[in-house]
Protein backbone atom coordinates (compact mmCIF):
# COMPACT_ATOMS: atom_id res chain seq x y z
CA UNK A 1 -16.39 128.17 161.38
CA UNK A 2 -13.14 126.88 159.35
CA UNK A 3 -10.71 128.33 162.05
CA UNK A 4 -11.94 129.10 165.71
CA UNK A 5 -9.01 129.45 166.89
CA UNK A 6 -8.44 133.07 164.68
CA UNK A 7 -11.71 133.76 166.15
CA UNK A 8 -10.86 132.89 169.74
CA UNK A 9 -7.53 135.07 169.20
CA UNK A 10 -9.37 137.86 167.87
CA UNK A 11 -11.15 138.17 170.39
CA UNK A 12 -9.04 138.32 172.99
CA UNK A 13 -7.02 140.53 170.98
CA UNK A 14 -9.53 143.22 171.31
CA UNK A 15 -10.37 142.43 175.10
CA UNK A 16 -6.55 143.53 175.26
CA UNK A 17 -6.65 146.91 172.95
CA UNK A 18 -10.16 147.53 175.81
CA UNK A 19 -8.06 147.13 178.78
CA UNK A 20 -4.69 148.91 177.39
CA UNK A 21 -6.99 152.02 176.86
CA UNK A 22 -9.34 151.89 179.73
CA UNK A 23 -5.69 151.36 181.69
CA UNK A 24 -4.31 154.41 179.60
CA UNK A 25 -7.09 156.29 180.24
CA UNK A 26 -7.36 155.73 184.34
CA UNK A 27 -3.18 156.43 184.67
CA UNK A 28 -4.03 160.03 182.60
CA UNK A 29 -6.78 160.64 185.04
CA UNK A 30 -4.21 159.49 188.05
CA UNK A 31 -1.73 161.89 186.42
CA UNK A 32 -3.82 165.00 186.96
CA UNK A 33 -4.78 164.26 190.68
CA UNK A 34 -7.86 165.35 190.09
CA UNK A 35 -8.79 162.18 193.00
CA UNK A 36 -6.58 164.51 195.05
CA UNK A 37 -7.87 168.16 194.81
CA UNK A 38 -9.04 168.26 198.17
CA UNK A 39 -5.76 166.17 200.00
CA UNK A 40 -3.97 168.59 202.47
CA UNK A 41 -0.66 166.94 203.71
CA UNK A 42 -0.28 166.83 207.67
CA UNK A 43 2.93 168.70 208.27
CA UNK A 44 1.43 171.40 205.95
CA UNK A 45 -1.41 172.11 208.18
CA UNK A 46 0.53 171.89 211.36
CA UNK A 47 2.81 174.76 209.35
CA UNK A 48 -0.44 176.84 209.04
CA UNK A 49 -1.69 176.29 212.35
């Protein structure tokens, strides 16, 4: 290996680009509330009641 440091550097690089769209893709899935289908607020069911 002539230049480990290029190495080292590329691969953190592309430990970054994994985390950037693993974040991306958990903040799209946040977006949708899909984790929230089933949330009911409180002063909503008092309303109903």
């Amino acid at each position: 290996m002539e230049y480990p440091i290029y190495t080292v550097l590329g691969v953190l690089v592309i430990i970054y680009l994994f985390f950037l769209i693993y974040n991306r893709n958990k903040s799209k899935s946040r977006k949708s509330k899909k984790f929230m289908e089933d949330y009911r607020r409180k002063d909503r069911n008092e309303k109903e009641n």
